[in-house]
Protein backbone atom coordinates (compact mmCIF):
# COMPACT_ATOMS: atom_id res chain seq x y z
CA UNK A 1 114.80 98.13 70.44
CA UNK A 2 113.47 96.09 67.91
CA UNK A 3 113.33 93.13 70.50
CA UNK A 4 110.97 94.78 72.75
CA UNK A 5 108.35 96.32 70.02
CA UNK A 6 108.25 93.08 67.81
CA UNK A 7 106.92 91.21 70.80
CA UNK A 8 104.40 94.12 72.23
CA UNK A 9 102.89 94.29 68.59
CA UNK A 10 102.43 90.83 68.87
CA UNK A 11 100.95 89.99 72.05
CA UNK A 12 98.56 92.94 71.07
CA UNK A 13 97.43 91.43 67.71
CA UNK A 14 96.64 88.29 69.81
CA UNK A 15 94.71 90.39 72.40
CA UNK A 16 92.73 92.53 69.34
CA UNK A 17 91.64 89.30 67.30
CA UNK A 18 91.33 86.88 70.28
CA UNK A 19 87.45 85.79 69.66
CA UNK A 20 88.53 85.20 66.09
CA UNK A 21 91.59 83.15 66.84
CA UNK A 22 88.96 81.32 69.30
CA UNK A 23 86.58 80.55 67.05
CA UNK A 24 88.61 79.74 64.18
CA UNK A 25 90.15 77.06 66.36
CA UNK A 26 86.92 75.73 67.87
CA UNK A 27 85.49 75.18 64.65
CA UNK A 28 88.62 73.18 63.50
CA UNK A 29 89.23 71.25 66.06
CA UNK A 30 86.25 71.61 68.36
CA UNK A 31 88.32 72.64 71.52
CA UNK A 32 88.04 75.71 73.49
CA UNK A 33 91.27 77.81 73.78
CA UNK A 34 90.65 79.32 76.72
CA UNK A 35 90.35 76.05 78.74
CA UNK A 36 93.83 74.81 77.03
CA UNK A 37 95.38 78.48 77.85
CA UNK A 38 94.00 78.23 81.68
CA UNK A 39 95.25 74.50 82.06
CA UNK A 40 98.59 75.93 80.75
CA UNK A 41 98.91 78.59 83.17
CA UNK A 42 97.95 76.49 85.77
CA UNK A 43 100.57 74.04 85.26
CA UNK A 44 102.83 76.89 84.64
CA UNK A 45 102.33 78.39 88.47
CA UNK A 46 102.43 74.82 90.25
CA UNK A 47 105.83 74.14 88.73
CA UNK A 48 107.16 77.59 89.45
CA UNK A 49 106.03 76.93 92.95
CA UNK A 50 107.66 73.66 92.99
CA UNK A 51 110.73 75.21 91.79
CA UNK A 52 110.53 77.81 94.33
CA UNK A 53 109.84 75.90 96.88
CA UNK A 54 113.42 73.90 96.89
């Protein structure tokens, strides 16, 4: 059980302080998340569909 909660409380932390974890990180290192998190996902689907597709 504990396996399914731990990660839902998580991922909902994440979702609840997102523009703070942004910011906090754009001020360090002067990146913006979202753009890393997009390129990530991107990357993420064309190699699934690679995968997939052999």
């Amino acid at each position: 059980m504990i396996k399914f909660i731990l990660p839902t409380i998580i991922i909902f932390l994440i979702v609840l302080f997102w523009e703070k974890i942004s910011e906090t990180i754009y001020k360090k290192f002067n990146i913006r998340v979202n753009y890393i998190i997009l390129s990530i996902a991107l990357i993420a689907v064309i190699i699934l569909f690679l995968l997939i597709k052999d």
